[in-house]
Protein backbone atom coordinates (compact mmCIF):
# COMPACT_ATOMS: atom_id res chain seq x y z
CA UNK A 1 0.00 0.00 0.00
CA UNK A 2 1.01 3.14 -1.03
CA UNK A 3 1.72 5.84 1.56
CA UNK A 4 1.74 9.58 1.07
CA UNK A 5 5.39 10.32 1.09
CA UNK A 6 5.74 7.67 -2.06
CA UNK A 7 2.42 9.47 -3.51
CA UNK A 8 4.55 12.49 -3.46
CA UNK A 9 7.51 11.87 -4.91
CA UNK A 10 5.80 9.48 -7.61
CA UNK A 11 6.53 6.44 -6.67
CA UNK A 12 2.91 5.45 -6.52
CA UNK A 13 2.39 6.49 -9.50
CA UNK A 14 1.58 9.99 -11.06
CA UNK A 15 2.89 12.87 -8.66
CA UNK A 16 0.35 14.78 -6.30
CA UNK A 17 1.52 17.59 -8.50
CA UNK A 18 0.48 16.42 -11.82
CA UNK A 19 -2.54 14.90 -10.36
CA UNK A 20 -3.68 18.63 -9.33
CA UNK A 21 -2.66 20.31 -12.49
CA UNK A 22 -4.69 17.49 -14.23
CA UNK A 23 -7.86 18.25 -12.21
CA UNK A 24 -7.44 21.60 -12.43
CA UNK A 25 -7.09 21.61 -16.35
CA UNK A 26 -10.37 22.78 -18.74
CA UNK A 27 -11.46 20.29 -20.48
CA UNK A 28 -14.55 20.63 -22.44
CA UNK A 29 -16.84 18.30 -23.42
CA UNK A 30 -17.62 17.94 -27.27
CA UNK A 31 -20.75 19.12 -28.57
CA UNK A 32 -22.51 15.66 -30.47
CA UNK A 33 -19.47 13.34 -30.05
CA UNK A 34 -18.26 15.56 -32.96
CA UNK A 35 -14.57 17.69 -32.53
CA UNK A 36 -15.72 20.72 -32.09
CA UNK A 37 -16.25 22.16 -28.49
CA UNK A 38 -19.59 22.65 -26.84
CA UNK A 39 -18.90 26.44 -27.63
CA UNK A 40 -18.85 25.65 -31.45
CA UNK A 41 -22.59 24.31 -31.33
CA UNK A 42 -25.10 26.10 -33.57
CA UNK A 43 -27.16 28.37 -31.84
CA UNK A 44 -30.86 27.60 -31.02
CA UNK A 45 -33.66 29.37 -33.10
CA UNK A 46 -34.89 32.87 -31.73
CA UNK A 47 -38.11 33.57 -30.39
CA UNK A 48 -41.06 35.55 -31.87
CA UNK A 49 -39.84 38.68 -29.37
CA UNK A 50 -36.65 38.00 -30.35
CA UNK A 51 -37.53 38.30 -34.02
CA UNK A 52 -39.45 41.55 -33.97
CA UNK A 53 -37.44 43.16 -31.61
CA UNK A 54 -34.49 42.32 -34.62
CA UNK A 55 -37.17 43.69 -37.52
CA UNK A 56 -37.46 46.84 -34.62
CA UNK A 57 -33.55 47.40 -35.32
CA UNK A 58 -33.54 47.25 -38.70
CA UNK A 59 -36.76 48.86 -39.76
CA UNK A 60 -36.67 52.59 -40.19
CA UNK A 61 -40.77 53.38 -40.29
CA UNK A 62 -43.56 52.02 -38.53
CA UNK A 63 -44.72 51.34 -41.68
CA UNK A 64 -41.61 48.37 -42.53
CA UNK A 65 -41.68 47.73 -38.86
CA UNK A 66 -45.00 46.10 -39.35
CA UNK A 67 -44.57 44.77 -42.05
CA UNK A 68 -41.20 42.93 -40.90
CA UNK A 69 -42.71 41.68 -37.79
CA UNK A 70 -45.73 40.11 -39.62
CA UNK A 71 -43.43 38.56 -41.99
CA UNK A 72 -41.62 37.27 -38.76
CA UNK A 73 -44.47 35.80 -36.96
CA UNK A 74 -46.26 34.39 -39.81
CA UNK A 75 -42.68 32.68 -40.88
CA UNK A 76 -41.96 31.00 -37.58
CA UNK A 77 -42.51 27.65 -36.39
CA UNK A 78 -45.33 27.99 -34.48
CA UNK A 79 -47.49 29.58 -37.36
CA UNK A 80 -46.37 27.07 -39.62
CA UNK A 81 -47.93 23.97 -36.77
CA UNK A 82 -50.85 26.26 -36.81
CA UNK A 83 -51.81 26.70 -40.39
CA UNK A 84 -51.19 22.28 -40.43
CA UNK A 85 -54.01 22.09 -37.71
CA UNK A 86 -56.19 24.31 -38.71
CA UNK A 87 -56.60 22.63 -42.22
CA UNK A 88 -59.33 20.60 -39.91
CA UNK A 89 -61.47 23.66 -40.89
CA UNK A 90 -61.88 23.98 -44.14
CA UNK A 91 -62.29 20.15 -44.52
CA UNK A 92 -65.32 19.97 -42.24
CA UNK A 93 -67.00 22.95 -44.12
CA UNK A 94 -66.38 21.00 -47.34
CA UNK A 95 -68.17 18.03 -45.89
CA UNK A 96 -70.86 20.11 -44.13
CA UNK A 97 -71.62 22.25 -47.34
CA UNK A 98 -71.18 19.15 -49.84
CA UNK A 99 -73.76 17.07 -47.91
CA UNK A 100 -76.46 20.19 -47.56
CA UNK A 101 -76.49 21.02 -51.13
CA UNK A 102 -77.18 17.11 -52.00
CA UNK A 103 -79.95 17.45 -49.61
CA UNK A 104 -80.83 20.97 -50.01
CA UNK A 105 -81.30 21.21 -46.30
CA UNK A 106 -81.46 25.65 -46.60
CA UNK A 107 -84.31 26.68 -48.68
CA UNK A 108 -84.28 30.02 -46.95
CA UNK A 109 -80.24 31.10 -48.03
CA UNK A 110 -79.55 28.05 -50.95
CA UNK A 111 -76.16 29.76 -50.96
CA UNK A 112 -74.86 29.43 -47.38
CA UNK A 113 -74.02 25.65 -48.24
CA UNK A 114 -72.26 26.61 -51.24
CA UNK A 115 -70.31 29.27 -49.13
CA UNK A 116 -69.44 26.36 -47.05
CA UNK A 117 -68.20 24.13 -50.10
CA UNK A 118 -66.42 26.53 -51.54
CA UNK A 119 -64.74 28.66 -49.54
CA UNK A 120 -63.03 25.26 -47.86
CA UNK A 121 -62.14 24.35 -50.87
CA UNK A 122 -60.45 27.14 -51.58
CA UNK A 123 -59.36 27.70 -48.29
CA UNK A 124 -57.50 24.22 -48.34
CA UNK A 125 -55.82 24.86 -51.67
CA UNK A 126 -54.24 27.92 -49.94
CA UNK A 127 -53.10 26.28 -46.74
CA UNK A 128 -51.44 23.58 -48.43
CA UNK A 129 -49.56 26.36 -51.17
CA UNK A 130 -48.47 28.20 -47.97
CA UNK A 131 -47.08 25.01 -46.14
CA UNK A 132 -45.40 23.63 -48.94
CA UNK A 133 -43.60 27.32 -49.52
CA UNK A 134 -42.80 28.24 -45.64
CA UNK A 135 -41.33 23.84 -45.54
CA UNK A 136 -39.53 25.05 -49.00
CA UNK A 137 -38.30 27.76 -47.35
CA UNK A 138 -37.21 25.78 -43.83
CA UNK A 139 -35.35 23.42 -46.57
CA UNK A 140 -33.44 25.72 -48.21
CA UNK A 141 -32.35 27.62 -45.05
CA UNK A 142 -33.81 30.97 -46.92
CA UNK A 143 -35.46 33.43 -44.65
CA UNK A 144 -39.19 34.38 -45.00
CA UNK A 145 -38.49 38.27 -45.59
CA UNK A 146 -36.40 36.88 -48.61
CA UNK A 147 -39.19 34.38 -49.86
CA UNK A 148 -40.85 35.16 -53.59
CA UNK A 149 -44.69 35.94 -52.78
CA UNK A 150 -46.67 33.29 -54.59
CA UNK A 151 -49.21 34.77 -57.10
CA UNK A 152 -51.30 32.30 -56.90
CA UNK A 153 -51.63 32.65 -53.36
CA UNK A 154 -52.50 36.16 -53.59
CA UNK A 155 -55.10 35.77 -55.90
CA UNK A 156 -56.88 32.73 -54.04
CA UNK A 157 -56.39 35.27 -50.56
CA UNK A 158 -58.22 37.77 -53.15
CA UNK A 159 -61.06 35.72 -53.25
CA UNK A 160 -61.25 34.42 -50.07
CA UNK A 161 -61.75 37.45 -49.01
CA UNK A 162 -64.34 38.94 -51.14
CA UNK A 163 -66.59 35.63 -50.51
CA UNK A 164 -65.90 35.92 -47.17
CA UNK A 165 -67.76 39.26 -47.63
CA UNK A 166 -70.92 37.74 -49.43
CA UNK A 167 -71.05 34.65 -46.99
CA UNK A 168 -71.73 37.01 -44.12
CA UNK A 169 -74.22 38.69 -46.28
CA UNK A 170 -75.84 35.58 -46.13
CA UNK A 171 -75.34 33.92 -43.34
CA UNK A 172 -76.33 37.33 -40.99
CA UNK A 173 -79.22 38.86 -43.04
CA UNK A 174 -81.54 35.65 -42.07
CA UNK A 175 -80.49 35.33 -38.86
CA UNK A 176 -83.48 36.27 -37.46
CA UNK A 177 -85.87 34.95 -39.71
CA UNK A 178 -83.98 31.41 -39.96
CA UNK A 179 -86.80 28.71 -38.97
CA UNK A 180 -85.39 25.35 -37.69
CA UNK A 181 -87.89 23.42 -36.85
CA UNK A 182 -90.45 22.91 -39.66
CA UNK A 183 -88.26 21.37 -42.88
CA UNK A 184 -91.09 22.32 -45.01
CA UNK A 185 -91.44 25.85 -44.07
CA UNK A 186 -89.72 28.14 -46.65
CA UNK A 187 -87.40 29.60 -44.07
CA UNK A 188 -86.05 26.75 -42.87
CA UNK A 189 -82.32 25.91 -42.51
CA UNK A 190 -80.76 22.62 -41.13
CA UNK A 191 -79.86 23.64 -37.40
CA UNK A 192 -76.28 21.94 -37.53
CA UNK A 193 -75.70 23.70 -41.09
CA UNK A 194 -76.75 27.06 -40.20
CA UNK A 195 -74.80 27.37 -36.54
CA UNK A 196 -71.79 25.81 -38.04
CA UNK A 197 -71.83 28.22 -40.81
CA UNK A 198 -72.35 31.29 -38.20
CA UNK A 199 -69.96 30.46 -35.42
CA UNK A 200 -67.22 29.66 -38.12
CA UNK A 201 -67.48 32.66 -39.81
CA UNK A 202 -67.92 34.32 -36.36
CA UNK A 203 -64.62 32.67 -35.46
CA UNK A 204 -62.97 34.11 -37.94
CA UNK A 205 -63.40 37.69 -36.59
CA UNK A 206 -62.44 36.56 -32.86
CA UNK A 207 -59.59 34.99 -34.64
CA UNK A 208 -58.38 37.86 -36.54
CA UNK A 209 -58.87 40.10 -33.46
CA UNK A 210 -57.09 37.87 -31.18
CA UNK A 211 -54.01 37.70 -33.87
CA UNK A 212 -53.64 41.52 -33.65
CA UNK A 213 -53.84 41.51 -30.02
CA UNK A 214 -51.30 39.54 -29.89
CA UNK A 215 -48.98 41.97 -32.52
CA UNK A 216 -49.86 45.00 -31.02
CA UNK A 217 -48.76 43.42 -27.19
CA UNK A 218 -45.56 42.07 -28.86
CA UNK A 219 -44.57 45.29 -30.78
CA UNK A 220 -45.20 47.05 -27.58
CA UNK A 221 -42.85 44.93 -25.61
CA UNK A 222 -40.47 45.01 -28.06
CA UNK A 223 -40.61 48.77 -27.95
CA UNK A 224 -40.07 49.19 -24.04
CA UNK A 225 -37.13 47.23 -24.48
CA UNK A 226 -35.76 49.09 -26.81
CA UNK A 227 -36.50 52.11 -25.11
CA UNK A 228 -35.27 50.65 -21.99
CA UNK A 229 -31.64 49.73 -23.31
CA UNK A 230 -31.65 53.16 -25.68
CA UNK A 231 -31.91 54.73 -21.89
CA UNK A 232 -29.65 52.56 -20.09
CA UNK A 233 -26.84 53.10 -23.25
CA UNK A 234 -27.46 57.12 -22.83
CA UNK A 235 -27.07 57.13 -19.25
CA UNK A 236 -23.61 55.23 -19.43
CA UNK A 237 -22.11 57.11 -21.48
């Protein structure tokens, strides 16, 4: 058994001496069993406040601001797993409104079924042009700001839109006239057809305000922080 004095002077084996210098050495571990260090490792992907408060910097209106920070949020991650799930949507309206035109179940607004068909048709067609471009995108390691706006896309948003328009037309203009109870009364309308129709168009308003509730807090923050360090930086100098 070795005892201290041979420990010392080596004779056990490595030296006290070199024994602390090893322990007290920096070695870092490897980052994926590959050579580089842990310090080499690609950084992770920025958050949505991170993101605006970067199109903040390098906008020079309010006017790019916005329009940076909506191309940020929409091209993120998040949006992307969003626009996947909500294609649940536009498929149930196309079954809803494909089923109550066979059976002309809305003699009082023939056209709110053929709102249903066809705007989730279209509807669909656009959420799967703008997955496939943001995955494109997410492939080819381009950024969203740098993207080529699909035409197509625009023009089917164009649309959208506009029937969006007429489909409250008439989905709200019989709302209180709709009968649901007597299929043979000329104002009838299927009770499942017409409430699906109104709370998913209603939706799409609480939706659309919710989404620019959500902007306005983030561009806010963004802006206090900015402020915040613009202060801080004046102060220390």
């Amino acid at each position: 058994m070795a005892t201290v004095s041979d420990v010392e002077s080596g004779k056990g084996g490595m030296p006290l001496s070199d024994l602390t210098a090893a322990s007290s050495t920096d070695v870092r571990p490897k980052f994926g069993g590959a050579t580089e260090y842990l310090d080499d490792a690609p950084p992770s992907y920025a958050s949505i406040i991170e993101q605006i408060k970067k199109a903040r910097e390098e906008s020079e209106g309010n006017v790019e601001f916005g329009k940076n920070a909506s191309t940020a949020v929409a091209g993120s991650k998040g949006c992307t797993f969003c626009t996947a799930v909500l294609m649940v949507v536009p498929v149930a309206m196309i079954a809803m409104g494909a089923l109550s035109v066979y059976l002309q179940d809305c003699p009082i607004q023939r056209m709110i079924p053929i709102y249903l068909l066809v705007f989730g048709c279209f509807y669909l067609l656009k959420s799967l042009i703008s997955l496939f471009e943001r995955c494109r995108n997410h492939w080819d390691n381009e950024s969203e700001k740098n993207a080529k706006p699909n035409p197509v896309e625009g023009l089917i948003t164009c649309f959208l839109f506009a029937w969006f328009i007429a489909g409250n037309y008439w989905i709200y203009s019989v709302y209180n006239t709709v009968n649901s109870t007597d299929p043979l009364d000329p104002n009838y309308c299927q009770p499942i057809l017409y409430q699906f129709a109104f709370w998913v168009t209603t939706a799409m308003y609480m939706v659309a305000g919710l989404f620019v509730l959500v902007t306005v807090c983030c561009c806010c923050t963004v802006c206090c922080m900015i402020s915040k360090g613009s202060t801080k930086k004046g102060a220390m100098s």
